[in-house]
N, C-alpha and C. Protein backbone atom coordinates (compact mmCIF):
# COMPACT_ATOMS: atom_id res chain seq x y z
N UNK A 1 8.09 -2.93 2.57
CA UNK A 1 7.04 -2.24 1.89
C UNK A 1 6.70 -2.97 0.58
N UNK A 2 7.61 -3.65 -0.03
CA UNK A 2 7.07 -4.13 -1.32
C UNK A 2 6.81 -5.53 -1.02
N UNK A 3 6.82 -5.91 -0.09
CA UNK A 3 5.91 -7.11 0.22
C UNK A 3 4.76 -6.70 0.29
N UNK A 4 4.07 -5.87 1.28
CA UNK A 4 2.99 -5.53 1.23
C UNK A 4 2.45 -5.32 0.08
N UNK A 5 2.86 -4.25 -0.78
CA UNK A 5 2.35 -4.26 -2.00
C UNK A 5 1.88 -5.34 -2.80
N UNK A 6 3.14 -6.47 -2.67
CA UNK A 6 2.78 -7.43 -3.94
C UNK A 6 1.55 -7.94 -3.27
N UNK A 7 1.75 -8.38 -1.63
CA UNK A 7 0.66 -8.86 -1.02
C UNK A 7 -0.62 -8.40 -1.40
N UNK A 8 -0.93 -7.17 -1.65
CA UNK A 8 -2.14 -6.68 -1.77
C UNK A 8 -2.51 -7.02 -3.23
N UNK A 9 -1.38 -6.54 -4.11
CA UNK A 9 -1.85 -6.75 -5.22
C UNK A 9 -2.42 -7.95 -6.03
N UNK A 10 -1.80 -9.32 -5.20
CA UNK A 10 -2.09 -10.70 -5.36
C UNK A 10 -3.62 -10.76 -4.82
N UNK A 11 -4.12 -10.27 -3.50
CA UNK A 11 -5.64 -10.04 -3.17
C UNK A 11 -6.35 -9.70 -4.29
N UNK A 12 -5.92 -8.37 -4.59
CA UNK A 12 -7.05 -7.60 -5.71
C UNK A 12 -7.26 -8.40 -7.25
N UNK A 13 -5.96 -9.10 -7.13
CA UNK A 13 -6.36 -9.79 -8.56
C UNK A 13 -5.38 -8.53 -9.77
N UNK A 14 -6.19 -8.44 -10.66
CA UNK A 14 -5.77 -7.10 -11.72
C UNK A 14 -6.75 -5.86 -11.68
N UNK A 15 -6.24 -4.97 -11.91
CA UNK A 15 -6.19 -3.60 -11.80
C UNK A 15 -7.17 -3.47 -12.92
N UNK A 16 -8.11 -2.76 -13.13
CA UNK A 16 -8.55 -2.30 -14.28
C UNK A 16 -7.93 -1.27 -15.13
N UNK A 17 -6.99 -0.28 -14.66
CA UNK A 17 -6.12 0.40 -14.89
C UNK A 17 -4.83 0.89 -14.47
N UNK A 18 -4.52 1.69 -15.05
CA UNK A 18 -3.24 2.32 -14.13
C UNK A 18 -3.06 3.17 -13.19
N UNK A 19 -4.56 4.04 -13.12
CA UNK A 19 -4.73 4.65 -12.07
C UNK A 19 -5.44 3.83 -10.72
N UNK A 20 -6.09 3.01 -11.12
CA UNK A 20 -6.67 2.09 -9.38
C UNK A 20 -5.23 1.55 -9.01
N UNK A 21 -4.09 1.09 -10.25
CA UNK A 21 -3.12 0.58 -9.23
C UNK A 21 -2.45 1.51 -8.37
N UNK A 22 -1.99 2.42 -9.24
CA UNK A 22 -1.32 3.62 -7.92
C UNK A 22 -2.14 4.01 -6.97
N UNK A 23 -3.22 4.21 -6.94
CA UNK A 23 -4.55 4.35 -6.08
C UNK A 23 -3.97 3.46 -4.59
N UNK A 24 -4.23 1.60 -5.21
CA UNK A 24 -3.61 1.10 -4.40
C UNK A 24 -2.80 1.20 -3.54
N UNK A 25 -1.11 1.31 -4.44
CA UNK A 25 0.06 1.42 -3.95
C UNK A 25 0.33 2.72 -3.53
N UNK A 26 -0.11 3.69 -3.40
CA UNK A 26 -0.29 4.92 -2.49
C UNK A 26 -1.02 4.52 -1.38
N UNK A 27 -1.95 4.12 -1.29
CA UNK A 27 -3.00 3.71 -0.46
C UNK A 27 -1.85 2.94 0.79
N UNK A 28 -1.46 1.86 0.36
CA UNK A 28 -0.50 0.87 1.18
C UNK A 28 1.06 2.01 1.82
N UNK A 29 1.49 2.63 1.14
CA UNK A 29 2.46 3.64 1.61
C UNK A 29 1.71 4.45 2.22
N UNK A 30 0.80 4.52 2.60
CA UNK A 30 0.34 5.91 3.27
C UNK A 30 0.00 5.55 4.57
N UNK A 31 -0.90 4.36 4.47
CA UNK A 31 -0.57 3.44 5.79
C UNK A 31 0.65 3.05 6.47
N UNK A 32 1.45 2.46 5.55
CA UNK A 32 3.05 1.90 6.48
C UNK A 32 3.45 3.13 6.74
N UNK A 33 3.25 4.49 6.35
CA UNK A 33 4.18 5.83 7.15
C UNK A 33 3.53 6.03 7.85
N UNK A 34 1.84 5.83 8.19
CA UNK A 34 1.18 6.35 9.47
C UNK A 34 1.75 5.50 10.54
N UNK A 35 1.89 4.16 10.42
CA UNK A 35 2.51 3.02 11.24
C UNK A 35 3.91 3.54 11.52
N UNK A 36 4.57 3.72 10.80
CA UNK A 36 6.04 4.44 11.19
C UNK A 36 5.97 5.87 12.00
N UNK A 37 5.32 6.37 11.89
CA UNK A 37 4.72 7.69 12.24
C UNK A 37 4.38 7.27 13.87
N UNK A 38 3.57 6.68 13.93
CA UNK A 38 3.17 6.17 15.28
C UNK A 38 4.23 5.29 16.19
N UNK A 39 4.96 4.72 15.20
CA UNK A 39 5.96 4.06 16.45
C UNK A 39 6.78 4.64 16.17
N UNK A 40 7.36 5.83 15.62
CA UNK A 40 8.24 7.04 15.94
C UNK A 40 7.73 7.59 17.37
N UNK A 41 6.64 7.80 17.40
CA UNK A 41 6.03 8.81 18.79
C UNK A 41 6.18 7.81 19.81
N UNK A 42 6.25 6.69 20.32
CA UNK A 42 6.58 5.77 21.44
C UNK A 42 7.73 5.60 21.70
C-alpha cells in the first residue's frame, strides 16, 4: 500500500494542501480494499 501511495504521489507532483493529500491517500486505500474485497469473494 505505501508503494502505491508514494507512486501516486510522485504522479501528482505537490499537493496544494493538506487536505487534497489525504483526499489522495484515502482515495488509493479505498481502492486497494475494494481490490481486497473482491479477491476475498473468489
Amino acid at each position: 500500500m505505501n508503494s502505491e501511495i508514494k507512486r501516486r504521489t510522485r504522479v501528482v507532483g505537490i499537493a496544494p494542501n493538506d487536505a487534497s493529500a489525504l483526499r489522495l491517500i484515502t482515495g488509493v486505500c479505498v481502492e486497494i480494499r475494494d481490490k481486497w474485497l473482491v479477491a476475498e469473494r473468489r
